[in-house]
Protein backbone atom coordinates (compact mmCIF):
# COMPACT_ATOMS: atom_id res chain seq x y z
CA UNK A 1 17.44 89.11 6.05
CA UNK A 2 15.91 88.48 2.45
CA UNK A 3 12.38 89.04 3.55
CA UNK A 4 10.19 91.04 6.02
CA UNK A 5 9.40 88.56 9.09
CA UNK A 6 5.82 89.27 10.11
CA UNK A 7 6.67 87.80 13.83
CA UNK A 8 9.19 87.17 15.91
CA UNK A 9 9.91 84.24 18.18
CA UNK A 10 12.68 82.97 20.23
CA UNK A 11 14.29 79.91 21.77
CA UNK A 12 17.83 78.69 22.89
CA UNK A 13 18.32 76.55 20.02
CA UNK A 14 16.46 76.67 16.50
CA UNK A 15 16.93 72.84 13.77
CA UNK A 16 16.71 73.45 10.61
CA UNK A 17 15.53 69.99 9.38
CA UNK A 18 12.72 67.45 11.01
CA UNK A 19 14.69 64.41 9.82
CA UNK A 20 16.32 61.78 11.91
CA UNK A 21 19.60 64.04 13.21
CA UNK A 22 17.03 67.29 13.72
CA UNK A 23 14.18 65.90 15.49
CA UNK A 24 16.52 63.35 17.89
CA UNK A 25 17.96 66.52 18.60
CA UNK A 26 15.22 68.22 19.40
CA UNK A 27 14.00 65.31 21.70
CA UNK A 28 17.47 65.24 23.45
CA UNK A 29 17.72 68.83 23.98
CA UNK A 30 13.98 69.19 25.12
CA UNK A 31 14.54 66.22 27.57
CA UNK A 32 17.54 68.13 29.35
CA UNK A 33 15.37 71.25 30.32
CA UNK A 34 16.49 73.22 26.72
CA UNK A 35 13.93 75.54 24.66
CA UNK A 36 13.99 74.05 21.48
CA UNK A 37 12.19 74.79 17.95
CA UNK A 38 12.30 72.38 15.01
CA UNK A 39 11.50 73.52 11.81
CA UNK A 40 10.01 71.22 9.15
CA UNK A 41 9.73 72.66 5.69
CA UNK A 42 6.99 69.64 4.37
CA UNK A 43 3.11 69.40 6.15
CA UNK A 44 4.46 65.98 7.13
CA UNK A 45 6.67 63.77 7.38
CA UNK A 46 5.31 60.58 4.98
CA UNK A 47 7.80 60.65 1.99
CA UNK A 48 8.91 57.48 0.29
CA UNK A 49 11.90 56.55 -0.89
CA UNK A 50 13.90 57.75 2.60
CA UNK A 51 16.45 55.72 4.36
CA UNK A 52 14.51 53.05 6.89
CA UNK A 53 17.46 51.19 8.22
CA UNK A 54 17.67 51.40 11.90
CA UNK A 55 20.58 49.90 13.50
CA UNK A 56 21.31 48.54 16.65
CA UNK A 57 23.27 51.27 17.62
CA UNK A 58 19.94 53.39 17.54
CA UNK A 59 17.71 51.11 18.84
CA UNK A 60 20.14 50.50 21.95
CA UNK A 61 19.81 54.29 22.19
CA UNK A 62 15.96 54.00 22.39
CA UNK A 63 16.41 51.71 25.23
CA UNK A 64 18.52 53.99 26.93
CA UNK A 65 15.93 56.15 26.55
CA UNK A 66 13.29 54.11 28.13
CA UNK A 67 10.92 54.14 24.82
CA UNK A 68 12.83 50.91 22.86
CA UNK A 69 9.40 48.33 23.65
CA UNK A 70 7.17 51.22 22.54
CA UNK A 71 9.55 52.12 19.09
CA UNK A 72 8.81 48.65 18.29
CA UNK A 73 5.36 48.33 18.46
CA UNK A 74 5.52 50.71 15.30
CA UNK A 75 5.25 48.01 12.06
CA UNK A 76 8.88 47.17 11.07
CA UNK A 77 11.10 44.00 9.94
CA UNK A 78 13.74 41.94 11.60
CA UNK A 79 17.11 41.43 10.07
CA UNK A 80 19.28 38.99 12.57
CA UNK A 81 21.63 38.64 9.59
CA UNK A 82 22.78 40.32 6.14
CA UNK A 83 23.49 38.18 2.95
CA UNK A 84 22.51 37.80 -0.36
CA UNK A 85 23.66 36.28 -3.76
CA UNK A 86 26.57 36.85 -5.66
CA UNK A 87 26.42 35.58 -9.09
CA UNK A 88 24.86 32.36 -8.15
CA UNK A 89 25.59 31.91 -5.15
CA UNK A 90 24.56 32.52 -1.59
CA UNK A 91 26.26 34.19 1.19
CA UNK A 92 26.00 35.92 4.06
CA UNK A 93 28.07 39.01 5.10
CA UNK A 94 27.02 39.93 9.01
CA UNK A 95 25.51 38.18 11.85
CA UNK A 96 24.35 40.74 14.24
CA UNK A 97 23.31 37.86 17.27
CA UNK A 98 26.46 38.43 18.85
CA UNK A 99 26.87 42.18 19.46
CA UNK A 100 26.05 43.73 23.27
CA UNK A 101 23.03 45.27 22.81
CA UNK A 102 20.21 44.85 23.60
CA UNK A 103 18.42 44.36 19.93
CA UNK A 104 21.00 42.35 17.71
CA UNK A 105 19.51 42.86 14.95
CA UNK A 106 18.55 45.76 12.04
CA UNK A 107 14.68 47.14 12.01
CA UNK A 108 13.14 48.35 8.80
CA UNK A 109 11.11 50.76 9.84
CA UNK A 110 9.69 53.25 7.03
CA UNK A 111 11.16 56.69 8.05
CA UNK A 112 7.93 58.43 9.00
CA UNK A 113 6.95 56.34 11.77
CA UNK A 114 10.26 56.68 13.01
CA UNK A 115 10.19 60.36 12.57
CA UNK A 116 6.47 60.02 14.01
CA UNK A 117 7.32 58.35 17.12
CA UNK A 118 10.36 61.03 17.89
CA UNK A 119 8.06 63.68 17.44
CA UNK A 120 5.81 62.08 20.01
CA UNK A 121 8.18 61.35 22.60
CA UNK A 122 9.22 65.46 22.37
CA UNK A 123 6.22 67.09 22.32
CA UNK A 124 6.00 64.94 25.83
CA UNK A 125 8.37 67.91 27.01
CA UNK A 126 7.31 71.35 27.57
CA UNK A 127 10.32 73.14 25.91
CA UNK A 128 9.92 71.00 22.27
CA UNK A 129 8.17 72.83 19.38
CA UNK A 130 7.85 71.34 16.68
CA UNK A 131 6.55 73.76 13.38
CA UNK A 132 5.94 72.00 10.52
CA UNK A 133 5.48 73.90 7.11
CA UNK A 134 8.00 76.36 8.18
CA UNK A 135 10.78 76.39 4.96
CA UNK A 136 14.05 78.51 6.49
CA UNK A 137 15.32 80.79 3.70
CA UNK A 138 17.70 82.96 5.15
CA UNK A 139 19.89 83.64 8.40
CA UNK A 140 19.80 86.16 10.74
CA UNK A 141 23.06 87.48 11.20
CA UNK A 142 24.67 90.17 13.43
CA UNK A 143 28.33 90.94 12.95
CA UNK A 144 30.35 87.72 12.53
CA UNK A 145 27.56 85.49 14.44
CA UNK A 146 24.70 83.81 13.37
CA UNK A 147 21.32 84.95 15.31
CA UNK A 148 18.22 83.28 14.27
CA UNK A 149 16.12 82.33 11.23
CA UNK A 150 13.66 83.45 8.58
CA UNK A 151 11.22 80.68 7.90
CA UNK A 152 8.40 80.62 5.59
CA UNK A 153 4.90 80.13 7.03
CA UNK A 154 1.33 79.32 6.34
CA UNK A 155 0.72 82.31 8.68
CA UNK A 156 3.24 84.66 6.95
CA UNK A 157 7.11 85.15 7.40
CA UNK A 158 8.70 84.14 10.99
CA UNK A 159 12.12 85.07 12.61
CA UNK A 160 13.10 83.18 15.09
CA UNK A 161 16.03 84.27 17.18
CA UNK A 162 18.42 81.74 18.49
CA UNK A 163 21.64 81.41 20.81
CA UNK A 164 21.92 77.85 18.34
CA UNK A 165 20.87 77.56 14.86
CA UNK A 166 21.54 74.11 13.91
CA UNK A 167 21.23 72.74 10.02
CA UNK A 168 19.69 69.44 9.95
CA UNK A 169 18.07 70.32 7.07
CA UNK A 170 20.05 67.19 4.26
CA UNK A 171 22.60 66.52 1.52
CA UNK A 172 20.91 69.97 0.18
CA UNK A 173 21.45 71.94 2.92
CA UNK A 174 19.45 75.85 2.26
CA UNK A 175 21.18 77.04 5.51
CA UNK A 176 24.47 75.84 4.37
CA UNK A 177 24.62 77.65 1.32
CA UNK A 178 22.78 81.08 2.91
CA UNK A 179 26.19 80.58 5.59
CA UNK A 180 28.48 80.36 2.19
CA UNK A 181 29.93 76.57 3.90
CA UNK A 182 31.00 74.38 1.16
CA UNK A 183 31.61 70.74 1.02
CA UNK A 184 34.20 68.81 -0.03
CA UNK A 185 33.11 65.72 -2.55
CA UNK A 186 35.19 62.81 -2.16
CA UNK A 187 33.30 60.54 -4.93
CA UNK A 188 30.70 58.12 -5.79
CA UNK A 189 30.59 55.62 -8.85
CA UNK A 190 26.72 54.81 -8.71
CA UNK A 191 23.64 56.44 -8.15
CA UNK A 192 20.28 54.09 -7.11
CA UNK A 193 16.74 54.12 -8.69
CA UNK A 194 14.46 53.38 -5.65
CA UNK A 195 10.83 51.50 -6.51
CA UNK A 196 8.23 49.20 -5.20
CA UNK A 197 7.00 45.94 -5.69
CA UNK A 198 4.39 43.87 -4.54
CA UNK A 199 5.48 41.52 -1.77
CA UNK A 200 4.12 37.44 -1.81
CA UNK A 201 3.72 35.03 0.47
CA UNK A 202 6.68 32.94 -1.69
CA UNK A 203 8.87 36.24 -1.49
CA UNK A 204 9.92 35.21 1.86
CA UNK A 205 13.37 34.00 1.71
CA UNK A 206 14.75 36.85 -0.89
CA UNK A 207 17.82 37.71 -0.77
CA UNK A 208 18.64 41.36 0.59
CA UNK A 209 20.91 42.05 -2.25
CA UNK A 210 22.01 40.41 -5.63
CA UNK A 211 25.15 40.86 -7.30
CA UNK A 212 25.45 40.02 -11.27
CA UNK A 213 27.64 41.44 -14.56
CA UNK A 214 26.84 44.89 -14.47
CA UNK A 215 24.31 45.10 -11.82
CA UNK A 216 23.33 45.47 -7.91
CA UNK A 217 19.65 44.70 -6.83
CA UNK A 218 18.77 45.72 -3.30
CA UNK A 219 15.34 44.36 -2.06
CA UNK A 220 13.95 45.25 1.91
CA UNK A 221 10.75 43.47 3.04
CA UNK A 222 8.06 46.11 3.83
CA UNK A 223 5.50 43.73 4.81
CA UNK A 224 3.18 44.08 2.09
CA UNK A 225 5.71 45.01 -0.68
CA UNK A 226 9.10 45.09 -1.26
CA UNK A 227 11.30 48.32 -1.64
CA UNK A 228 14.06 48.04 -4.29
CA UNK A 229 17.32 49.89 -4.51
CA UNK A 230 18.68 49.21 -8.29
CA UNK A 231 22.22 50.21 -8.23
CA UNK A 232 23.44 51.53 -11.51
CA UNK A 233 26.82 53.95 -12.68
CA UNK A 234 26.91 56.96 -12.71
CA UNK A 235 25.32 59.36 -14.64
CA UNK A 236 23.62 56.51 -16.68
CA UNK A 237 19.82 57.08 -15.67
CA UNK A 238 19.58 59.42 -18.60
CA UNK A 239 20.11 56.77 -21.38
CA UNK A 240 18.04 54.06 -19.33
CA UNK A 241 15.16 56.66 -19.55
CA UNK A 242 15.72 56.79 -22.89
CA UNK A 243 15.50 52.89 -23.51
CA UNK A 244 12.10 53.33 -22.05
CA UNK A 245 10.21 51.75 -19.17
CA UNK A 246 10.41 48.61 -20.80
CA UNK A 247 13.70 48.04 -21.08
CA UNK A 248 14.36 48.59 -16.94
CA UNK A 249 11.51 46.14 -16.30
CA UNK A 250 13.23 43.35 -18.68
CA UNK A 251 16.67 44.70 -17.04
CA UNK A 252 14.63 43.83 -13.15
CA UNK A 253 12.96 40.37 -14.58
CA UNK A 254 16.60 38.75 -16.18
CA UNK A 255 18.50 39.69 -12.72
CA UNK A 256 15.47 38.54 -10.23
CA UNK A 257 13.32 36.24 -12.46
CA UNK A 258 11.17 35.73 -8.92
CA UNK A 259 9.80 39.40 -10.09
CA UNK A 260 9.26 38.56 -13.73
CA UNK A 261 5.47 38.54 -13.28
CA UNK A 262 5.36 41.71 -11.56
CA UNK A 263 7.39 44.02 -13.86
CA UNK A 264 4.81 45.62 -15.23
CA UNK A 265 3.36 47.13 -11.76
CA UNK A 266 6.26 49.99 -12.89
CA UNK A 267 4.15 51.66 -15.31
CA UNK A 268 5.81 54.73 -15.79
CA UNK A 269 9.24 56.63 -14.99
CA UNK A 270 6.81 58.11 -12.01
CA UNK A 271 7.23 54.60 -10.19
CA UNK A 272 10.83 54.91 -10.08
CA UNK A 273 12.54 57.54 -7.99
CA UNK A 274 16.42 58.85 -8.84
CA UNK A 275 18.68 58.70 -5.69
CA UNK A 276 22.15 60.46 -7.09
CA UNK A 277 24.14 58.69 -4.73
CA UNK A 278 27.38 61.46 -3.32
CA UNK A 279 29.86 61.11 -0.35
CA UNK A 280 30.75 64.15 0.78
CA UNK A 281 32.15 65.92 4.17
CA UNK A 282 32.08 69.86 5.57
CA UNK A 283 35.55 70.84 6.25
CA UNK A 284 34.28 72.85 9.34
CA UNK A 285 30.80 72.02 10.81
CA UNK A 286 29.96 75.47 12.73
CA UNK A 287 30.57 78.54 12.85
CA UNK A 288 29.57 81.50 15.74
CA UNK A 289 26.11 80.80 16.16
CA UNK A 290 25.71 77.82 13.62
CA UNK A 291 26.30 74.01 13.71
CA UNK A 292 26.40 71.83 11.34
CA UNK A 293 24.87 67.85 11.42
CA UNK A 294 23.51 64.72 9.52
CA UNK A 295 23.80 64.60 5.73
CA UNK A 296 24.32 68.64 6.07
CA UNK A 297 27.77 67.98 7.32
CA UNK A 298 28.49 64.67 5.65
CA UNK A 299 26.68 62.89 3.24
CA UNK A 300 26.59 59.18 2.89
CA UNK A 301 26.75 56.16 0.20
CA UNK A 302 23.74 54.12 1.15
CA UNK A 303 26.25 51.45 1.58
CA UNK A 304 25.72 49.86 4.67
CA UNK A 305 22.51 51.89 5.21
CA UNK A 306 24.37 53.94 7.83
CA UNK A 307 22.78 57.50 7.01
CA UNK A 308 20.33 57.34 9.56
CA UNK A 309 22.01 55.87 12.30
CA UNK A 310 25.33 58.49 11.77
CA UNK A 311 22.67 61.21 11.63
CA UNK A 312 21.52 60.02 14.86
CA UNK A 313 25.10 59.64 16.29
CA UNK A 314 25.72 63.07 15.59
CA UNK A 315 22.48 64.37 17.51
CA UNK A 316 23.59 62.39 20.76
CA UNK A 317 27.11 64.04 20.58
CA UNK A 318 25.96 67.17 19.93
CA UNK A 319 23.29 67.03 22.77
CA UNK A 320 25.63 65.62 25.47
CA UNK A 321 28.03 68.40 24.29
CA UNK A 322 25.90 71.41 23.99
CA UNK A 323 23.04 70.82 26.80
CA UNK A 324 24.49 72.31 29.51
CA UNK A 325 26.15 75.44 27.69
CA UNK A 326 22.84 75.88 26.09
CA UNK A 327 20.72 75.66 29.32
CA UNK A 328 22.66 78.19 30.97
CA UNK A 329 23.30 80.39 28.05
CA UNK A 330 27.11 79.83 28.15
CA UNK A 331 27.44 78.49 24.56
CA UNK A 332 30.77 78.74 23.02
CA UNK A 333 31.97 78.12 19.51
CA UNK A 334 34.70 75.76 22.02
CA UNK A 335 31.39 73.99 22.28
CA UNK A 336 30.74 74.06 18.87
CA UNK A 337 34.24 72.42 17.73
CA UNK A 338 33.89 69.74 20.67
CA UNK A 339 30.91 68.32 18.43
CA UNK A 340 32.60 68.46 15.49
CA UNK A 341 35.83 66.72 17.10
CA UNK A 342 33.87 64.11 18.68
CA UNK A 343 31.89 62.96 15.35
CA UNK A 344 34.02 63.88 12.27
CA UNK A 345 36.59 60.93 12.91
CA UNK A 346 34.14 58.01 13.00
CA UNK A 347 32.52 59.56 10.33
CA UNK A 348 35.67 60.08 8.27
CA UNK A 349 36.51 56.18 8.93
CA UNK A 350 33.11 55.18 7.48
CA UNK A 351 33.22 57.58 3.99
CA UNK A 352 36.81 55.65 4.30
CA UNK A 353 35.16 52.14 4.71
CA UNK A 354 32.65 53.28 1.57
CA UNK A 355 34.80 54.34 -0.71
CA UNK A 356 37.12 50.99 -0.53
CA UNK A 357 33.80 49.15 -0.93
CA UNK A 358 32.64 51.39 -3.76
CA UNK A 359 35.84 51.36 -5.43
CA UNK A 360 37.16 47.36 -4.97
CA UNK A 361 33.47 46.25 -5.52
CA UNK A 362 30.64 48.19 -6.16
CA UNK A 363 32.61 49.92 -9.03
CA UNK A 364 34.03 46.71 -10.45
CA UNK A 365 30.91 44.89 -10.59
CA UNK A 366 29.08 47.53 -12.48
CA UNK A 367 31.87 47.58 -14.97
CA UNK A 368 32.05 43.83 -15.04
CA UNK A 369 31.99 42.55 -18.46
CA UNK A 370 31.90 38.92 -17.68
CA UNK A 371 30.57 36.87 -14.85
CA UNK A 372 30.86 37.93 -11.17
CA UNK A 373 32.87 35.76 -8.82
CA UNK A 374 32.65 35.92 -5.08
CA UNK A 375 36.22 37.78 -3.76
CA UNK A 376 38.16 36.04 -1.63
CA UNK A 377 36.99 37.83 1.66
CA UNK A 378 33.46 36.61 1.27
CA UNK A 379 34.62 33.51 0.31
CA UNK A 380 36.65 33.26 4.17
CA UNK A 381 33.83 34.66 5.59
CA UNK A 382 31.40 31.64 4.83
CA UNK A 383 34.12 28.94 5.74
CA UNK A 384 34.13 31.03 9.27
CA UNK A 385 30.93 32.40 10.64
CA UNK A 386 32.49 34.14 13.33
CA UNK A 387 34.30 36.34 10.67
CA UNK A 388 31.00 37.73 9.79
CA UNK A 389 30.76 39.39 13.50
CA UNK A 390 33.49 42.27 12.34
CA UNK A 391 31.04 43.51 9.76
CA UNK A 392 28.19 42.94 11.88
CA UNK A 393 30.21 45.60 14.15
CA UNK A 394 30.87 47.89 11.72
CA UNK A 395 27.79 48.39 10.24
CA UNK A 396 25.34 47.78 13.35
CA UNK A 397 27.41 49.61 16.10
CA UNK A 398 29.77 51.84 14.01
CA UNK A 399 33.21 53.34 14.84
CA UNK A 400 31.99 55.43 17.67
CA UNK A 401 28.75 54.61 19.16
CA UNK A 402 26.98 57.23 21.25
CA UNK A 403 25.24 56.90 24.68
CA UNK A 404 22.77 59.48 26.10
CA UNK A 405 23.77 61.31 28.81
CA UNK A 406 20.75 63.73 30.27
């Protein structure tokens, strides 16, 4: 332990993380009778720029849940289908009216009212704490097995002993490093500058994504403005900084002229935020005492938009898994593995699925030195709509959906 702890607490299982995988898994493990803590290093959770893509395999899980017509009272977007423009012309990639489930279609929800409404839901149940403002910086650890943590307060320094200590806590994971768990990078040829512009009445048929020499412009309606993913290589944002402000709003006005007249609302480099885009995966997710989950165990291309929803998958598995042993204080690094078994091969077939997309296309196009042509496979998907229910699949249901159990 780095630092004196002033108090001392204790539950069954302490998350490391209040993002989508920690605080589902909080809920989850709350609902089935477990004493739970979730530790949130910010005051709150409103923070822009954060994945909002909620697929239908989540939203069927909120209606397993009983809470799916309440979720979407919270403001959000409808996507029944996925297309945009390549070059010049129009296509469309998914059609998500034909999968079983009960929503078939994608929400855009902004991440803190999702976050918002799972934090709701928990604190419904008496064994869900949620502290927010508590930073972890170190482990407790006695012998071989992970104990508890050491979090940072406003009230001082807090250790809080645990039969579970589970990191949730992103890409950047603090208890991942203080456990000496590295991961294994497996690539990335872009990374995404993530701003906002105002939204028009006109705006309403935009495409979700456009596809020129050189360039990939992501655009998702936020009602009253839209958020834009500019996809760019590697390791480039450097030398666009140093062509000025200027130079990215000309770059945003020649490959969506429809924005042309709003440029300028990008005043500074402050406007635009730096996503540095990695796809990565833990070679072992736990170890005695510790688990492993969300973007801590595997992180994500924002391909697909699948971050959230794999975050979430993982919190079902490891709740279904780890409920039980937890409840009756039988947990097992057996346990442990079972999670890790259960998730890491749908999430190795995804990374798989994004790194054949990043390499045959993403990478191509933003080393295009002519004009971009439609591949073939998009092509045979327009002259056969039904074609476009296998991505649909992939990206709205994934390789191994989860159901709650408890």
């Amino acid at each position: 332990m780095s630092e004196l702890a002033a108090s001392r607490q204790s539950v069954a299982c302490c998350i490391v993380g209040g993002g989508p995988a920690g605080m589902m898994l909080g809920f989850l493990l709350a609902r089935a009778g477990v004493a739970v803590a979730v530790l949130e290093k910010h005051g709150d959770f409103f923070r822009d720029f954060r994945g909002d893509t909620i697929h239908p395999s989540t939203l069927e899980v909120m209606h397993e849940l009983g809470v799916l017509d309440a979720f979407l009272q919270r403001p959000h977007q409808e996507a029944h289908e996925i297309g945009g423009i390549i070059g010049t012309e129009p296509v469309v990639m998914a059609d998500f009216r034909h999968l079983p489930t009960h929503c078939k279609f994608v929400a855009f929800m902004p991440q803190w009212d999702f976050l918002d409404f799972i934090a709701q839901q928990a604190r419904r149940h008496a064994g869900f704490r949620l502290m927010m403002n508590a930073d972890a910086v170190d482990l407790v650890v006695r012998g071989d097995r992970i104990t508890g943590v050491v979090a940072r307060t406003p009230g001082g320094m807090v250790e809080i002993a645990a039969d579970l200590v589970v990191a949730a806590d992103g890409r950047h994971s603090t208890v991942r490093d203080k456990a000496g768990m590295h991961v294994e990078e497996r690539g990335a040829p872009m990374d995404v500058l993530w701003l906002r512009l105002s939204r028009r009445a006109s705006d309403a048929g935009a495409a979700l994504g456009r596809v020129a020499r050189g360039a990939i412009f992501v655009t998702i309606d936020r009602g009253d403005y839209w958020q834009c993913g500019f996809v760019i290589p590697k390791g480039s944002f450097d030398e666009r900084r140093r062509r000025g402000i200027e130079a990215l709003r000309a770059e945003i006005a020649a490959l969506v002229p429809q924005f042309a007249d709003r440029v300028g609302e990008l005043r500074a480099w402050d406007d635009v935020k730096l996503l540095t885009v990695a796809i990565d995966l833990l070679p072992r997710w736990h170890r005695p005492g510790l688990l492993l989950i969300g973007d801590a165990a595997h992180a994500m291309s924002p391909i697909g938009g699948v971050g959230i929803n794999l975050a979430v998958q993982d919190a079902i598995a490891a709740a279904n898994i780890l409920a039980a042993p937890l409840r009756e204080g039988a947990l097992t690094e057996r346990d442990l593995a079972s999670v890790q078994r259960r998730r890491e091969w749908p999430t190795r077939m995804t990374q798989r699925l994004q790194l054949f997309l990043q390499k045959r296309f993403v990478g191509r196009v933003l080393a295009a030195q002519d004009s971009v042509h439609v591949p073939l496979v998009v092509r045979l998907i327009q002259v056969f709509p039904w074609l476009r229910r296998i991505p649909a699949r992939a990206i709205g249901m994934g390789f191994r959906p989860e159901h709650v159990r408890h």
